[in-house]
Protein backbone atom coordinates (compact mmCIF):
# COMPACT_ATOMS: atom_id res chain seq x y z
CA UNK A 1 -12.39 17.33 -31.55
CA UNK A 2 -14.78 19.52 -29.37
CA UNK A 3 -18.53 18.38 -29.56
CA UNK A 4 -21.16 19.98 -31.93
CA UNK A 5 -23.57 22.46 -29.66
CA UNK A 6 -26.81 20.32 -29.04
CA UNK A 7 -25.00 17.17 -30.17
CA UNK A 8 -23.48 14.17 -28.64
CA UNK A 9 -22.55 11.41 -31.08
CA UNK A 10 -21.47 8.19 -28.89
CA UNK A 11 -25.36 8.51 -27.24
CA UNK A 12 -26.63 9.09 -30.65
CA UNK A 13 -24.80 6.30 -31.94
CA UNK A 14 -25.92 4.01 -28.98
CA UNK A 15 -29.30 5.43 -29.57
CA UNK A 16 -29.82 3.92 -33.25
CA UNK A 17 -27.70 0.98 -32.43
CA UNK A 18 -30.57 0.57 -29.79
CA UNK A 19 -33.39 0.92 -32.23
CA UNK A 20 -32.20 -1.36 -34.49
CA UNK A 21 -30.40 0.84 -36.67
CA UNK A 22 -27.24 -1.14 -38.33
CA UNK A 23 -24.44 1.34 -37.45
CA UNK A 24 -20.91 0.08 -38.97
CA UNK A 25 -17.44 2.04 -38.26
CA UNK A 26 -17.94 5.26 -36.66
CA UNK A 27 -20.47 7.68 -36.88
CA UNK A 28 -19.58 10.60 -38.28
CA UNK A 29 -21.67 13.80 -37.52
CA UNK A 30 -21.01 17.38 -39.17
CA UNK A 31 -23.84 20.64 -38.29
CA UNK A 32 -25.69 21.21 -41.92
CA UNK A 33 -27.75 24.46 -40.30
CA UNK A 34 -27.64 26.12 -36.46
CA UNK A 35 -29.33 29.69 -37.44
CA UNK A 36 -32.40 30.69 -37.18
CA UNK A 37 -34.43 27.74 -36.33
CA UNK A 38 -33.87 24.00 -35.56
CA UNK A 39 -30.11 22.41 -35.46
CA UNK A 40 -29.86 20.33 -38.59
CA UNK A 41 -27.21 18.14 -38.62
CA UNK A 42 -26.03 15.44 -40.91
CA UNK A 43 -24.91 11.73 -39.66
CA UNK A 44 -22.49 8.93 -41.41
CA UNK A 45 -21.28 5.80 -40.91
CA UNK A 46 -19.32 3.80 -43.59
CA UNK A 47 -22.82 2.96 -45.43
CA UNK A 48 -25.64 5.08 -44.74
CA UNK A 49 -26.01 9.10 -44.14
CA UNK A 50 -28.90 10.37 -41.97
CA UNK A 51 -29.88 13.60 -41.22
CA UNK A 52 -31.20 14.66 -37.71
CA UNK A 53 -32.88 17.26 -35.98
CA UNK A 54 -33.46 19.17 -32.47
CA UNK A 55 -34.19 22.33 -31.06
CA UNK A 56 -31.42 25.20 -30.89
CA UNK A 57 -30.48 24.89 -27.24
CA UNK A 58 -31.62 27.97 -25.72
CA UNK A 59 -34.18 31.07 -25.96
CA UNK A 60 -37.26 28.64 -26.72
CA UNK A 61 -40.14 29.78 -27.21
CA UNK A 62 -43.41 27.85 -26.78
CA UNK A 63 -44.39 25.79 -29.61
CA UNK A 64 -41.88 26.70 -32.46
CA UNK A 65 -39.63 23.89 -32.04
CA UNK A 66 -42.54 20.99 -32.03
CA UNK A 67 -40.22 17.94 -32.84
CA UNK A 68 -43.33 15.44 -31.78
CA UNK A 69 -44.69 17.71 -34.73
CA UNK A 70 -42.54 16.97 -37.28
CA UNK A 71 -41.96 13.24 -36.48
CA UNK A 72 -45.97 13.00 -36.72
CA UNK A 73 -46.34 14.65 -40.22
CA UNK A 74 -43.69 13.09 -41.63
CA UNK A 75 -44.96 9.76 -41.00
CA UNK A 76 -48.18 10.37 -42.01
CA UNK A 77 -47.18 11.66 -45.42
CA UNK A 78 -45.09 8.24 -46.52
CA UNK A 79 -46.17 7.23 -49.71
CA UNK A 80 -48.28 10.60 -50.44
CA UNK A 81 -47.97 12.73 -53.58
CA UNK A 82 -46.15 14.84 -50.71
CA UNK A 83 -42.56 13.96 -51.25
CA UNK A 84 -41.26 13.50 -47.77
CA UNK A 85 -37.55 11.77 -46.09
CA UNK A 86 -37.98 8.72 -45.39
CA UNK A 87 -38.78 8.37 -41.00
CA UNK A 88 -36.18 6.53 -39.09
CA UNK A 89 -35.72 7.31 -35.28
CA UNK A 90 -37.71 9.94 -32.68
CA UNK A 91 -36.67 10.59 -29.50
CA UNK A 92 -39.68 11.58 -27.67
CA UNK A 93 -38.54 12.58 -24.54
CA UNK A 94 -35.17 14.40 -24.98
CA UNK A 95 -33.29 11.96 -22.89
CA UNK A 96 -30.45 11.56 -25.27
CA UNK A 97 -29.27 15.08 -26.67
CA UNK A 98 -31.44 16.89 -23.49
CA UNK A 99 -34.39 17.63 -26.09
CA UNK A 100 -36.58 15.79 -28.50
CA UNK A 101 -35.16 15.13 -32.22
CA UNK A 102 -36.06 13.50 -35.43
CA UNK A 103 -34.21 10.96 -37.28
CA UNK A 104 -34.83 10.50 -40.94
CA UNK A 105 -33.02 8.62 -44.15
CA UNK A 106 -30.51 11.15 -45.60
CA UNK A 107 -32.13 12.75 -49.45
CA UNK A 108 -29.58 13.66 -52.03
CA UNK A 109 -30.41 16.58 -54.31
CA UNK A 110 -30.06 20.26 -54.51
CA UNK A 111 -30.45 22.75 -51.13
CA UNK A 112 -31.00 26.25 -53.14
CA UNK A 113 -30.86 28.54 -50.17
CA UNK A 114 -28.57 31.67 -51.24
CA UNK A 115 -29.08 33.71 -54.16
CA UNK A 116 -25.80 33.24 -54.82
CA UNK A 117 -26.95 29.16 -55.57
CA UNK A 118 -29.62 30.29 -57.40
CA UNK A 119 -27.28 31.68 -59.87
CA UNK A 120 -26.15 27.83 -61.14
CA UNK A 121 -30.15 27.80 -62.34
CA UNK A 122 -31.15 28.91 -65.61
CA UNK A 123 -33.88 31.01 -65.81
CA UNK A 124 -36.37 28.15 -67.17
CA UNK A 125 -34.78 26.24 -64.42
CA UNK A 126 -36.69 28.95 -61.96
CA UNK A 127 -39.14 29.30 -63.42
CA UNK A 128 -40.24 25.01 -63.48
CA UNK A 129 -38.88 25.20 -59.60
CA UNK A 130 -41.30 27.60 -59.04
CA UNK A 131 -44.29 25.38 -60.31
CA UNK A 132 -42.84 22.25 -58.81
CA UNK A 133 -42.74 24.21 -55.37
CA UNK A 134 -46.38 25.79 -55.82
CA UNK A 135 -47.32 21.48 -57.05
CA UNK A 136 -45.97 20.22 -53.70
CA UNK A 137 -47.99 22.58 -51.78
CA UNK A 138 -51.34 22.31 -53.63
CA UNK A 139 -50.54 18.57 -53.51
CA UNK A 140 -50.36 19.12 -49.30
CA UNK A 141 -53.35 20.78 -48.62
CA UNK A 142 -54.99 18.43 -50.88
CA UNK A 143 -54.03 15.48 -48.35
CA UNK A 144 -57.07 13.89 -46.85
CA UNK A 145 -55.62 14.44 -43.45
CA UNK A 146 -58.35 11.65 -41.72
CA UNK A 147 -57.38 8.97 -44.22
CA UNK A 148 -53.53 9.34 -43.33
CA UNK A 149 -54.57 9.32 -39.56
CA UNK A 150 -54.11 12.97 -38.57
CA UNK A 151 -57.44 13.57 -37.61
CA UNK A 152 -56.08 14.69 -34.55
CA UNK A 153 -53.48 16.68 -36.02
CA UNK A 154 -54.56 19.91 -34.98
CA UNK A 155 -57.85 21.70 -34.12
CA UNK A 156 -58.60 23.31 -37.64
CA UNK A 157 -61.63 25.55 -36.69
CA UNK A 158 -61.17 28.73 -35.22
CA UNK A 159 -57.56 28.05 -36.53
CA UNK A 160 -56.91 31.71 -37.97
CA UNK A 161 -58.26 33.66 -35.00
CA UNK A 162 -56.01 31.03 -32.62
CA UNK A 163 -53.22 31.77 -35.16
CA UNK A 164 -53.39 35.70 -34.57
CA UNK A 165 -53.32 35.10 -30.47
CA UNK A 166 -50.57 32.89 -30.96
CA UNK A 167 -48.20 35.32 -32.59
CA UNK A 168 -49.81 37.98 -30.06
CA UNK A 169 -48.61 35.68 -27.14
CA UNK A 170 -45.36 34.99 -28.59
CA UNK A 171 -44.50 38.27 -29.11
CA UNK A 172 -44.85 38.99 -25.37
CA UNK A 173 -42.26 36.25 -24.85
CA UNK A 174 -39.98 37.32 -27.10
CA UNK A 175 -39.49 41.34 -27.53
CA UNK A 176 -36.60 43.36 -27.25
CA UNK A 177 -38.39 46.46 -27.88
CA UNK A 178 -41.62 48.21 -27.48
CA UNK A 179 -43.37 48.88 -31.43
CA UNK A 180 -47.12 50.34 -31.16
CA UNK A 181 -47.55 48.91 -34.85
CA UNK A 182 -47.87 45.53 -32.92
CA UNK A 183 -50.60 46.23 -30.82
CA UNK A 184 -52.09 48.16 -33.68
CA UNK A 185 -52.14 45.36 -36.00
CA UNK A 186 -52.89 42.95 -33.26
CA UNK A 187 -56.00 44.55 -32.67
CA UNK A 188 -56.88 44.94 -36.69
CA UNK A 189 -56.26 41.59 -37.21
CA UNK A 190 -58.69 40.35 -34.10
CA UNK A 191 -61.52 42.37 -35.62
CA UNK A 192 -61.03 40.98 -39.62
CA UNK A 193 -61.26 37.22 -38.78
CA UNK A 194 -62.58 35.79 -42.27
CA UNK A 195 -66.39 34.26 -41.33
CA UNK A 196 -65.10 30.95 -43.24
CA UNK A 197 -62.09 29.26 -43.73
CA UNK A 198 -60.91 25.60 -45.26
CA UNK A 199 -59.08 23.21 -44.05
CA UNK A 200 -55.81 21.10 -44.35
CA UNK A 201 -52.39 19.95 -43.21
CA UNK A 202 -50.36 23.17 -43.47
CA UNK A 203 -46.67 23.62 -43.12
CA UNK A 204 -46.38 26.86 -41.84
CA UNK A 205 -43.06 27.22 -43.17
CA UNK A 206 -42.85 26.54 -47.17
CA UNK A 207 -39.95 28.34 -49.38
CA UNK A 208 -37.40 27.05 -51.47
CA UNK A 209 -34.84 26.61 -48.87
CA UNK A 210 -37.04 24.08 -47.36
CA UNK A 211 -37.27 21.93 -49.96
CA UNK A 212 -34.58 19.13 -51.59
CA UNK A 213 -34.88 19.56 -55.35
CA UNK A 214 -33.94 16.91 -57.96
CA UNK A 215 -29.85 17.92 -58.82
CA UNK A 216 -30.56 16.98 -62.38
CA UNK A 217 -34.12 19.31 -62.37
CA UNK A 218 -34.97 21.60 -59.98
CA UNK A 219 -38.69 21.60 -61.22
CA UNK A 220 -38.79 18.43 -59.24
CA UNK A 221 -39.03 18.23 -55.35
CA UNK A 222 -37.45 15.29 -53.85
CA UNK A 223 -38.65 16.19 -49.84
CA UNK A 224 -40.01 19.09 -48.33
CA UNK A 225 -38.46 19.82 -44.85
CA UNK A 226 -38.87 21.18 -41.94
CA UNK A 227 -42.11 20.37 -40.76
CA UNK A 228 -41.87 21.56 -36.67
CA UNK A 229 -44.67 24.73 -37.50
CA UNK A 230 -46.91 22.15 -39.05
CA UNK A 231 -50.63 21.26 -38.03
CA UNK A 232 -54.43 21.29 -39.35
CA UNK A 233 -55.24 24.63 -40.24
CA UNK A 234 -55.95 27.02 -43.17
CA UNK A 235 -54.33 26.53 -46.53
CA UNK A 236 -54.41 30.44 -47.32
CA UNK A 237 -52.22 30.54 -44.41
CA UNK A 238 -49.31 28.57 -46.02
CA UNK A 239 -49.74 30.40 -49.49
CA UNK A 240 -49.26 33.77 -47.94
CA UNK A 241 -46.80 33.15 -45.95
CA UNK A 242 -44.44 31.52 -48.83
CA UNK A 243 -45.23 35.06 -51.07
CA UNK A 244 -44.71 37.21 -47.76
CA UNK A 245 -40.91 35.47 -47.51
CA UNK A 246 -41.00 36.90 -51.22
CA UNK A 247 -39.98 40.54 -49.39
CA UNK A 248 -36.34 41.29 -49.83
CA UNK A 249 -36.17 42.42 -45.81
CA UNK A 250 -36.68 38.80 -45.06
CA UNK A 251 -32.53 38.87 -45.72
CA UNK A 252 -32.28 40.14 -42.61
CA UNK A 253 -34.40 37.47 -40.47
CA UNK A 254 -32.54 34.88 -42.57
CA UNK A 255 -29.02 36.96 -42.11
CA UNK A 256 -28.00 36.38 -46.09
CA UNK A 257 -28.90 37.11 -49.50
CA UNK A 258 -31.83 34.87 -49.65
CA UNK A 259 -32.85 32.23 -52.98
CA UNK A 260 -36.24 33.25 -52.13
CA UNK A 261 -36.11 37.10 -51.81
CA UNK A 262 -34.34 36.96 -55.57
CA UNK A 263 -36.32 39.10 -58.15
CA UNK A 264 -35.60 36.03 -60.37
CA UNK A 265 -39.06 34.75 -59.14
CA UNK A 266 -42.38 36.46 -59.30
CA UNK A 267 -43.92 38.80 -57.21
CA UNK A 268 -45.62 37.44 -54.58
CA UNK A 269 -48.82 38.09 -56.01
CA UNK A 270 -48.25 36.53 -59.11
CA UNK A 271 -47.20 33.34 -57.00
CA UNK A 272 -50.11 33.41 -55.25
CA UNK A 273 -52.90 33.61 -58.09
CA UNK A 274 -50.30 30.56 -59.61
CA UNK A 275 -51.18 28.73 -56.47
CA UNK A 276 -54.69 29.30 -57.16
CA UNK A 277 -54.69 28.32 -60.91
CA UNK A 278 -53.04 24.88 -59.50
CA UNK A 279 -54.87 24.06 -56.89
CA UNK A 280 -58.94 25.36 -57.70
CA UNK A 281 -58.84 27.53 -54.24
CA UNK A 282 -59.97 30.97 -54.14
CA UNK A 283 -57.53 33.75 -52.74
CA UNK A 284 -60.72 35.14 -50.14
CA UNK A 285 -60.33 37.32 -47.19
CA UNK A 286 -56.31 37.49 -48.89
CA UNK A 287 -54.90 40.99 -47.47
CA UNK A 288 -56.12 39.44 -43.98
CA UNK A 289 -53.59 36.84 -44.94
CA UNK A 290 -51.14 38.93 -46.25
CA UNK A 291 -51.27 40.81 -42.94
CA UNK A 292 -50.88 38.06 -40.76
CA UNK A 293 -48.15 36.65 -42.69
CA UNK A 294 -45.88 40.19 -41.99
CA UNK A 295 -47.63 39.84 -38.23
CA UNK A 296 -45.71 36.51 -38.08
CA UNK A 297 -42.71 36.97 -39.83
CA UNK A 298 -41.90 40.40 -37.60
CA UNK A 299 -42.41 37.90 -34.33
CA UNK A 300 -40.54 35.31 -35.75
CA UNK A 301 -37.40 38.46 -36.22
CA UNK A 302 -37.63 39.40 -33.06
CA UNK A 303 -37.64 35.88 -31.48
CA UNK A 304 -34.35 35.30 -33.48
CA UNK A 305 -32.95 38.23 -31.87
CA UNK A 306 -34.34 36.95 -28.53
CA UNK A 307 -32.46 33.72 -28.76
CA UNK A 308 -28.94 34.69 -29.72
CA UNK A 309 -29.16 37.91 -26.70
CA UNK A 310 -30.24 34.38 -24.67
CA UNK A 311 -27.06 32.95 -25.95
CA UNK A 312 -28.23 30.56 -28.11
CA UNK A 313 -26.10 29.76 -31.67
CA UNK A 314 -28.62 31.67 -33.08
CA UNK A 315 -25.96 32.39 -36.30
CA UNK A 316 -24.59 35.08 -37.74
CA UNK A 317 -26.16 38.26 -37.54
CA UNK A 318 -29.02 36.80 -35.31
CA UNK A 319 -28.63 39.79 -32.94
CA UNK A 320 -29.90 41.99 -35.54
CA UNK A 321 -32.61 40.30 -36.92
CA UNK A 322 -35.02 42.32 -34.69
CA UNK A 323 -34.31 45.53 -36.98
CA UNK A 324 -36.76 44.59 -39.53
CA UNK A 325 -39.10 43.91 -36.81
CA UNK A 326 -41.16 46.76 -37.58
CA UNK A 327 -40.84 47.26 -40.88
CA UNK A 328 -42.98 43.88 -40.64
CA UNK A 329 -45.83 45.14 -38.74
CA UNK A 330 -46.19 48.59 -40.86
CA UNK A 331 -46.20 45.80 -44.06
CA UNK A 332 -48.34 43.86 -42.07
CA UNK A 333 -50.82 47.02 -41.28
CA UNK A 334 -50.77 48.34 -45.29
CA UNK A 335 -52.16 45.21 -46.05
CA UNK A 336 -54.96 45.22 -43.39
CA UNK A 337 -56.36 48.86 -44.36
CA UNK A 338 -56.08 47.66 -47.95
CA UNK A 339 -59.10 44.89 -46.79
CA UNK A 340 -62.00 47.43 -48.20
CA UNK A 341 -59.98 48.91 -50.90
């Protein structure tokens, strides 16, 4: 049998073996997700299931594939009210699969991605997901992120005007086509930096799909996952974001019929003053947020698109992702001039 893409199971074997990880039989390793973001992949021996991570393995772009990241936060969070896997391995320097990955104890439960999985979910059933989702994130930026020793995390002031030349920078790494919106809302987003901001650990990436629920009650969240966006920034951030996902075109950065985008949940709106009701923050400055979210999300498109034209198993569809690109930024702009409404 031909290798996995990014994968190379006698060195990862060796590598566990090596780090004191009891390996019996062979090791058995099967790709869980290779679309839009970090190669997931899960690995078995005859007693114990892991599941490990790396980059995709081409079309990088700065920063969005921050395994060092993920290994960090992870670790930190053991024994938080953040439900996290359990650390195992970390490959630092990439010698063994020719980039950096994450090793971490295997978490059985439910993986709602699809709507088509959201189905098997009763409407109460969505409805106590939803509050166990907006929990888990109220329960992260409520982390005292000195006391679980990432006070160097990240550099949390200034964070949303770094944020906004971030996305600015990594669009000029990643385009495939020229869109004035981008500029426009580049430029209204520089001037309508909020004066204050708080501060926390922030995923940068929180939907359902990135979560392990409880099989036996999806209000419950076993782990959140996928932590490589993570740092020390501003909450609001996180929260508009995860109701900005909320847009049915997001189907087409994702390249299915999303869980997420299903009009079984809530507007986004209505998740977001939930969020606020949970965790005692006020929603300021929010259609800045709003508009950086869509400012993100139409980057993060078009990077997609950027890797699979670089050949990278970017997954199905990938090529097109770019489409919604601007439909993003216009979102993204609405949002902005809706500021002094």
């Amino acid at each position: 049998m031909s290798e996995l893409p990014g994968m190379d199971t006698a060195k990862l074997r060796q590598f566990l073996v090596d780090r004191g990880v009891p390996v019996t039989g062979e090791l058995i390793v099967e790709l869980i997700s290779g679309g839009r973001s970090n190669l997931t992949f899960t690995a078995h021996d005859d007693h114990s299931r892991w599941v490990v991570r790396r980059p995709p393995t081409g079309g990088l772009t700065p920063s969005a594939h921050d395994m060092n990241r993920e290994w960090t936060v992870t670790n930190a969070l053991q024994g938080t009210d953040v439900p996290v896997a359990g650390t195992v391995a970390f490959d630092k320097e990439g010698e063994i699969l020719g980039a950096p990955f994450t090793v971490v104890e295997f978490v059985d439960g439910l993986v709602v991605r699809s709507a088509d999985e959201l189905k098997a979910l009763s409407d109460d059933d969505v409805n106590r997901n939803l509050d166990g989702l907006v929990q888990a994130l109220a329960n992260l930026h409520a982390v005292d992120h000195q006391a679980v020793g990432l006070g160097e995390f990240g550099r949390p002031d200034g964070f949303v005007a770094r944020q906004v030349k971030l996305w600015a920078r990594q669009w000029e790494h990643v385009k495939t086509q020229e869109l004035d919106d981008v500029a426009t809302l580049h430029a209204a987003l520089s001037e309508s930096i909020p004066a204050r901001s708080e501060n926390s650990i922030v995923h940068g990436d929180f939907r359902v799909d990135n979560t392990i629920l409880s099989a036996d009650d999806p209000g419950v969240v076993k782990a959140v996952v996928d932590w490589e966006m993570s740092t020390l920034g501003d909450p609001l951030t996180d929260v508009a974001l995860m109701c900005t996902y909320r847009e049915p075109i997001f189907d087409e950065i994702l390249g299915m019929k999303a869980a997420w985008t299903s009009d079984r949940y809530p507007p986004g709106a209505d998740i977001a003053q939930r969020y606020a009701t949970v965790s005692g923050r006020e929603l300021s400055d929010w259609n800045f947020y709003l508009a950086l979210a869509n400012f993100k999300l139409g980057v993060i498109g078009e990077g997609i698109t950027h890797r699979a034209r670089s050949g990278s198993s970017a997954g199905a569809g990938a090529d097109q992702a770019a489409a919604v690109t601007g439909e993003f930024m216009a979102a993204g702009l609405r949002a902005i001039k809706g500021k002094n409404n």
